[in-house]
Protein backbone atom coordinates (compact mmCIF):
# COMPACT_ATOMS: atom_id res chain seq x y z
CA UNK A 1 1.81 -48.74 6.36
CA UNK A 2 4.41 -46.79 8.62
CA UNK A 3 5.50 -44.52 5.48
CA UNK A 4 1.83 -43.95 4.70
CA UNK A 5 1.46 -42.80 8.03
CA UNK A 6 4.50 -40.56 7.94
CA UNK A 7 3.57 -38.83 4.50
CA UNK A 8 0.06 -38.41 6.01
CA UNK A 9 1.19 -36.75 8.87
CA UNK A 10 3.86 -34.31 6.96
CA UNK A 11 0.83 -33.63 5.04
CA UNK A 12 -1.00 -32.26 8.37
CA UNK A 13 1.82 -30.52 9.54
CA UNK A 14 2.05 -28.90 6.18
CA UNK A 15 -1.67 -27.87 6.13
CA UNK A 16 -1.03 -26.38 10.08
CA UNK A 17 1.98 -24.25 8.90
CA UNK A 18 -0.49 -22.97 5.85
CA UNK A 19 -3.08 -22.07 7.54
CA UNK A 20 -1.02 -20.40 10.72
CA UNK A 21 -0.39 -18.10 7.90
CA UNK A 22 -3.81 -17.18 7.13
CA UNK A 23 -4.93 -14.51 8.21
CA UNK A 24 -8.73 -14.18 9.79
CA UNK A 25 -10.33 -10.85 9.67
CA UNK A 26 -11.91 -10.56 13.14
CA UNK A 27 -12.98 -7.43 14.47
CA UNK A 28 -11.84 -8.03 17.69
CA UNK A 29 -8.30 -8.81 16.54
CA UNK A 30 -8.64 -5.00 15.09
CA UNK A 31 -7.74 -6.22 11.63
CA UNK A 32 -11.67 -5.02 10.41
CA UNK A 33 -12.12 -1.26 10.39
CA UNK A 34 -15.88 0.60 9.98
CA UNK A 35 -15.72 3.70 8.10
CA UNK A 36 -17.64 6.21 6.15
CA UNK A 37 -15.72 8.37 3.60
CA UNK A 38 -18.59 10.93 3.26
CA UNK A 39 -18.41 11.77 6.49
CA UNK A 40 -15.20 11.69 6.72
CA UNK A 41 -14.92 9.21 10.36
CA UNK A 42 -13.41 5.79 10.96
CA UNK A 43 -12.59 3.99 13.22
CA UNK A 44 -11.35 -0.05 14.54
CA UNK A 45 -13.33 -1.59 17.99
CA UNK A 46 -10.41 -0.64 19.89
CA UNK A 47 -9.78 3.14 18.80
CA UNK A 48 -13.77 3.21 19.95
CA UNK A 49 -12.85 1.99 23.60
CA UNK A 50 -10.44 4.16 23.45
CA UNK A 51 -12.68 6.74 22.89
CA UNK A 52 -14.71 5.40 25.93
CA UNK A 53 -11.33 5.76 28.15
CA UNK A 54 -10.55 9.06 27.03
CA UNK A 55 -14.33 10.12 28.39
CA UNK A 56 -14.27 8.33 31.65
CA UNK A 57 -10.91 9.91 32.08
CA UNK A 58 -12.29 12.91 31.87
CA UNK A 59 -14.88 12.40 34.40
CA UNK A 60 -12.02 11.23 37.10
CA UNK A 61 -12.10 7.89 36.20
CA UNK A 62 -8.88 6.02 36.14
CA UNK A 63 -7.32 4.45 33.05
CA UNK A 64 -6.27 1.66 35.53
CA UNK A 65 -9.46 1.39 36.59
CA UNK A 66 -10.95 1.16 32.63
CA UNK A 67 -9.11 -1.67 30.78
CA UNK A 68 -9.83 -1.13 27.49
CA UNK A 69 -8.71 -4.34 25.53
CA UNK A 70 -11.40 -5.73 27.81
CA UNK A 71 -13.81 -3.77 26.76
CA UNK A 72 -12.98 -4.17 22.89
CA UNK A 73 -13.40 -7.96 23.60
CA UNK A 74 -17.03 -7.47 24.39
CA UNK A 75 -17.70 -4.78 21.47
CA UNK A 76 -18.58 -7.47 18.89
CA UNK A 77 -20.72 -10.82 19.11
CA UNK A 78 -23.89 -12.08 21.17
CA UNK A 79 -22.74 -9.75 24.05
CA UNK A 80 -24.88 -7.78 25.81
CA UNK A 81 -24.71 -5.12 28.71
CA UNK A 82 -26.80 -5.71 31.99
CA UNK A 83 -27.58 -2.76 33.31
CA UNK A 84 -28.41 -4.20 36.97
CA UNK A 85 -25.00 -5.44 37.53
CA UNK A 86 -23.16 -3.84 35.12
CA UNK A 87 -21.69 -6.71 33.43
CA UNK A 88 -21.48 -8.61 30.35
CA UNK A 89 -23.23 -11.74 29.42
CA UNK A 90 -24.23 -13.44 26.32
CA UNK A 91 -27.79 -13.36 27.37
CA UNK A 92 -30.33 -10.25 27.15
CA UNK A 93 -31.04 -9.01 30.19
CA UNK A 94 -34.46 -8.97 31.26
CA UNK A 95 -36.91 -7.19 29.21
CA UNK A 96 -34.30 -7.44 26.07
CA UNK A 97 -31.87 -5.41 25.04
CA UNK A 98 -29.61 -4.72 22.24
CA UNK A 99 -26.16 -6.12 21.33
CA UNK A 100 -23.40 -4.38 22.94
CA UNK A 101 -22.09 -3.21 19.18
CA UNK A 102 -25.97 -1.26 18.78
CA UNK A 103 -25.35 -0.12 22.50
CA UNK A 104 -22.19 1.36 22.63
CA UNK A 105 -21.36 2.22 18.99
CA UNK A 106 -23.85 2.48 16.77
CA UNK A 107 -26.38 4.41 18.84
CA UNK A 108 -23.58 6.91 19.88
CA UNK A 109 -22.90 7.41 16.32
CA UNK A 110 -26.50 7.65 15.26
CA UNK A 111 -26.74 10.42 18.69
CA UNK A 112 -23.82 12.12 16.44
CA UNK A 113 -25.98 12.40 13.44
CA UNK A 114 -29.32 13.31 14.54
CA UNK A 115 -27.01 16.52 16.94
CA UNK A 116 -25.69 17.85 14.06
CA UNK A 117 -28.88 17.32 11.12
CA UNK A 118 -32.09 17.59 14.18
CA UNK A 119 -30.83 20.21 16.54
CA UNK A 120 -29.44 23.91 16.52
CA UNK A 121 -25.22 24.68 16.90
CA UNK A 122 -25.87 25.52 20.43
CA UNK A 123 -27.20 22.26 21.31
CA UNK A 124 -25.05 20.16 19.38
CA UNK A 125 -22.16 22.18 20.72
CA UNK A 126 -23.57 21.43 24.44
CA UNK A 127 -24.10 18.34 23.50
CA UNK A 128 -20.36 17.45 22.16
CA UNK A 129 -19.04 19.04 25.39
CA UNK A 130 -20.09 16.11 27.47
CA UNK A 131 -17.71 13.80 26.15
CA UNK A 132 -14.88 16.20 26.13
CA UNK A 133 -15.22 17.17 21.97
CA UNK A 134 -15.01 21.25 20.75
CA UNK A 135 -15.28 21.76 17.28
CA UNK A 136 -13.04 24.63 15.60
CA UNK A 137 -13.81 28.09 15.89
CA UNK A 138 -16.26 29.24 13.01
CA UNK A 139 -17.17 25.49 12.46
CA UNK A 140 -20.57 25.63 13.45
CA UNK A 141 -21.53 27.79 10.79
CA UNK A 142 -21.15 25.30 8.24
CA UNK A 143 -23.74 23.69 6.09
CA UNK A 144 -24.96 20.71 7.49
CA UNK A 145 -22.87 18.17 5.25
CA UNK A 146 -19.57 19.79 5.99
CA UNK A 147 -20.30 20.25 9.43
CA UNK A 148 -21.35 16.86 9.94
CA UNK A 149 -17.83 15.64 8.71
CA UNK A 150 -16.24 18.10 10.39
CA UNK A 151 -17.76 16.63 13.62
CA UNK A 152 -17.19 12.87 13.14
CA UNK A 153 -13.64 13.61 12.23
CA UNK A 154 -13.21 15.40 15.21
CA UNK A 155 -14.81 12.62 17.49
CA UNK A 156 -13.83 9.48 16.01
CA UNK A 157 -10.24 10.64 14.53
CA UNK A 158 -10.74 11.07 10.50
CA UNK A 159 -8.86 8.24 9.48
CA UNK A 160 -6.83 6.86 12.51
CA UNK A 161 -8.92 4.04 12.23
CA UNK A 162 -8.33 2.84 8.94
CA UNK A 163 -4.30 4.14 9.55
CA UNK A 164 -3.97 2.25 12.84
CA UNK A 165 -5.58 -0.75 11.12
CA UNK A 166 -3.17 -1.15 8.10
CA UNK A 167 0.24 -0.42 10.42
CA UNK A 168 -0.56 -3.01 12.42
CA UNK A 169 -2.29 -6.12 10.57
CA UNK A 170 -1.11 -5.17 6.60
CA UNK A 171 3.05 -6.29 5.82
CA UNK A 172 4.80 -4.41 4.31
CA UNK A 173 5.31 -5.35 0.71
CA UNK A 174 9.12 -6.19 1.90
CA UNK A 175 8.16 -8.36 4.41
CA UNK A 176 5.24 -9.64 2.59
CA UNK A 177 7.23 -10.58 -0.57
CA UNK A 178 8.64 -14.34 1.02
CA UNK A 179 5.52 -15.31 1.73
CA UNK A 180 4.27 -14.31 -1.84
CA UNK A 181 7.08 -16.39 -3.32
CA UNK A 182 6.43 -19.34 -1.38
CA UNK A 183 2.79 -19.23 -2.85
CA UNK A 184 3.19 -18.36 -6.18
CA UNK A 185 6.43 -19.49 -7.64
CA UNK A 186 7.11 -22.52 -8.99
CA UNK A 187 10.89 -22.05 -10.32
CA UNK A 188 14.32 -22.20 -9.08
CA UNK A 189 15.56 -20.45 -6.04
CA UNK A 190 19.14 -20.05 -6.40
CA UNK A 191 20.93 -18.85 -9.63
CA UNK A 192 23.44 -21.47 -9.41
CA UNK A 193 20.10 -24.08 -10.49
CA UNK A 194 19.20 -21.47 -13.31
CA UNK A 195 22.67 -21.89 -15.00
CA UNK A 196 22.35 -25.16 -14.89
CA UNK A 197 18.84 -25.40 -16.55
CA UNK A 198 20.34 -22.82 -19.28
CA UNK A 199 23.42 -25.57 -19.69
CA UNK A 200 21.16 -28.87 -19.93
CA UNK A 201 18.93 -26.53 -22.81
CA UNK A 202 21.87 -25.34 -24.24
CA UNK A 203 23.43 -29.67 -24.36
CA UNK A 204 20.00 -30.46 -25.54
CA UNK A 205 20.36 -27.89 -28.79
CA UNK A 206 23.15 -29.31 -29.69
CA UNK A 207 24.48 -25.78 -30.77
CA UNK A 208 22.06 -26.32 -33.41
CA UNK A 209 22.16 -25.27 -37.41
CA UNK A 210 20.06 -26.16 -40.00
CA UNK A 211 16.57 -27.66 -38.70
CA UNK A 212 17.84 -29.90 -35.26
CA UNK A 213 16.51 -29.25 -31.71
CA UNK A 214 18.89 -26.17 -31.75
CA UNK A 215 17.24 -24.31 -34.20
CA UNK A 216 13.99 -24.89 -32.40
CA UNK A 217 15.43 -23.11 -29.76
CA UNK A 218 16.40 -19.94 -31.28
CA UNK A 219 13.25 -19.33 -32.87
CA UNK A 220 12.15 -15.50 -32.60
CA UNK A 221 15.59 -14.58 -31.42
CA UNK A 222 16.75 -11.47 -33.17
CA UNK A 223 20.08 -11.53 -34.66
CA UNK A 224 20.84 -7.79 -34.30
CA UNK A 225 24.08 -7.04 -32.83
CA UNK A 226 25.67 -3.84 -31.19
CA UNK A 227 28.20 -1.58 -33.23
CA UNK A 228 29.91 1.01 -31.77
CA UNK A 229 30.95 4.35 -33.29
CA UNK A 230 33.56 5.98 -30.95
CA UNK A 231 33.58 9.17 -33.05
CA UNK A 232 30.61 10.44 -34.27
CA UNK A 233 31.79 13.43 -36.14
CA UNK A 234 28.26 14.97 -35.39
CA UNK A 235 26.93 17.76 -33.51
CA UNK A 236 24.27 19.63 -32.93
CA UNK A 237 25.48 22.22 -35.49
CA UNK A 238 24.82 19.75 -37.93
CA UNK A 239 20.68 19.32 -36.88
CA UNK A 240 18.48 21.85 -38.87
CA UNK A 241 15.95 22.38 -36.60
CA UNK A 242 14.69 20.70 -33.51
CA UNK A 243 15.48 23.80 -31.66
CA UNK A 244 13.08 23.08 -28.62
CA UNK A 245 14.86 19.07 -28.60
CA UNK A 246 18.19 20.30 -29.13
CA UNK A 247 18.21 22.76 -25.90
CA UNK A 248 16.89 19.96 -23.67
CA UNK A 249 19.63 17.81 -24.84
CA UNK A 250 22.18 20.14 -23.88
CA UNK A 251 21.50 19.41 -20.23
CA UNK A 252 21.94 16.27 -20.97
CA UNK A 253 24.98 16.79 -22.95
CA UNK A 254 26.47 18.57 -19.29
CA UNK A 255 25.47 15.48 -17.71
CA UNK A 256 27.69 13.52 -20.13
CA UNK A 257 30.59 15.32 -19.95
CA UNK A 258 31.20 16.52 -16.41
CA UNK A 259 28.95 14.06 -13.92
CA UNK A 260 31.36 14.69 -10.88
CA UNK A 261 29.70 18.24 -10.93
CA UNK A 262 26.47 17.12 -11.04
CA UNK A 263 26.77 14.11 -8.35
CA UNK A 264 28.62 16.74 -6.05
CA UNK A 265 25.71 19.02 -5.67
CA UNK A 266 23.45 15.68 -5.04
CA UNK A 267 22.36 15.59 -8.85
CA UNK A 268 21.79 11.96 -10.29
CA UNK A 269 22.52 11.43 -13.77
CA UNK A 270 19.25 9.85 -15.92
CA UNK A 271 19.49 6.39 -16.83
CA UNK A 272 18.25 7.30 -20.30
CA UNK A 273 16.27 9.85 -23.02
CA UNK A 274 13.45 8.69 -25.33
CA UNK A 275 13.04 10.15 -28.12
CA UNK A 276 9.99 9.57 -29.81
CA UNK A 277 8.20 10.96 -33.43
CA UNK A 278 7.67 9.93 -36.81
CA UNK A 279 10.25 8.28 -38.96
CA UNK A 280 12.30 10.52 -40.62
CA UNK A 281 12.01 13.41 -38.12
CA UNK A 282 15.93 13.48 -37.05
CA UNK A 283 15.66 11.22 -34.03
CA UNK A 284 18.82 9.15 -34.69
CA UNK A 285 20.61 12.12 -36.22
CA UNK A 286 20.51 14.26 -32.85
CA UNK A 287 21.61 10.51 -31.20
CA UNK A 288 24.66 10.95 -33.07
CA UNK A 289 24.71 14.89 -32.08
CA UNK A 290 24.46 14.05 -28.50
CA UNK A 291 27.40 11.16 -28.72
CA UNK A 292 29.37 13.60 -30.67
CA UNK A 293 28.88 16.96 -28.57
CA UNK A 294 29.63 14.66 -25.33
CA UNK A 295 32.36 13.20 -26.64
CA UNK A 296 31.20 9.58 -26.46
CA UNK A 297 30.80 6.66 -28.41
CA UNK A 298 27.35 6.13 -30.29
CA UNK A 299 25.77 1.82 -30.31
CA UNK A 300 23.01 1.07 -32.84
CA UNK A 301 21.31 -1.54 -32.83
């Protein structure tokens, strides 16, 4: 009963560490952005009371005297404004009223649409003043559409939202990557297990011939080997043709024989050249040009 108990309660703990890693999207927690491509404007419940800050300050308020992570806290829920004491509560105030979201972010942004599609430059230009905004010079000449994403970029920050967002709350994949392993992979971890595994398959073959366990285990292996040809004998002199190939491969060539020139100017030598076409078309043939013209040995396979 007492190791039933134990395994039981690993079992919890386990579960706890698993789901500590889980993240919840929450708007509050800023890991949920809202955003509208079209219009080019995005933005996280924080970067808005930000945005609230920024216009008090400009009115003489304080930023002492405006806490905004406060104010992001009551952005999102059953949270409502009462206008008589100029609190919060999670009750309408008298009369009804809408959610402090509507109040404070989506009615502001509707007031940025209906500016710039209902009302004349001047006006919407008077009317972006209040809260501290100036378009560019010549941008209220635009059509409507680009003018209307000219304006919500330049009040809610084009994509600072979304940007802000993904720095904060998204790992990197380095960091991201243990994690990943934990849940996904099922193998060893350490290399000295994986040559161990290789030696108990390997005891298990028997070295196989014939039709034992070992031959089982070298089905679909290819039994090509690598030969080596220091001296080639052949060079480009030798290719009819291929005149386009045969110039690239003369960089190449450089690279081959003098890479301390290269690497000294910051160059990096390629790890390799495909060469691709029909059979028949010369591809090995200006292999064995390259080898020879660079003075190196040519492997086929």
């Amino acid at each position: 009963g007492g190791e039933k108990k134990e395994e039981g309660g690993e079992k919890k703990e386990e579960g706890k560490r698993e789901n500590s890693n889980v993240q919840i999207l929450d708007p509050v927690k800023g890991n949920v952005a809202f955003s509208s491509a079209i219009s080019g404007w995005s933005f996280t419940l924080e970067s808005f009371a930000l945005l609230y800050r920024d216009v008090y300050a400009s009115a003489g308020v304080a930023a002492a005297d405006f806490d905004h992570r406060q104010f992001t806290r009551r952005l999102w829920g059953d949270v409502y404004f009462q206008p008589q004491t100029r609190t919060f509560r999670r009750t309408a105030p008298p009369g009804g009223g809408a959610r402090s979201f509507v109040q404070f972010i989506l009615e502001p942004l509707y007031k940025v649409y209906s500016q710039v599609v209902g009302e004349s430059p001047l006006d919407l230009q008077r009317a972006l003043a209040t809260i501290g905004v100036h378009l560019r010079h010549g941008a209220l000449g635009l059509d409507t559409k680009p003018l209307l994403k000219e304006t919500c970029t330049t009040v809610f920050g084009g994509a600072a939202g979304v940007v802000d967002m993904l720095v904060r709350h998204v790992p990197s994949s380095r960091a991201a990557t243990a994690d990943k392993v934990r849940r996904h992979y099922t193998g060893p971890l350490n290399r000295g297990r994986r040559d161990e595994d290789k030696k108990e398959v390997d005891n298990e073959g028997g070295g196989g011939g014939g039709g034992g366990p070992g031959a089982a285990m070298d089905f679909g292996k290819s039994k090509s080997r690598f030969q080596e040809v220091p001296d080639t004998g052949v060079t480009f002199a030798d290719v009819a043709g291929c005149d386009g190939a045969k110039q690239e491969l003369r960089e190449l060539v450089d690279f081959l024989k003098s890479p301390r020139r290269f690497s000294d100017l910051g160059a990096k030598l390629p790890r390799g050249c495909l060469l691709s076409g029909p059979p028949g078309t010369g591809k090995t043939l200006l292999a064995r040009a390259v080898a020879g013209e660079a003075g190196g040995a040519f492997f086929s396979l």
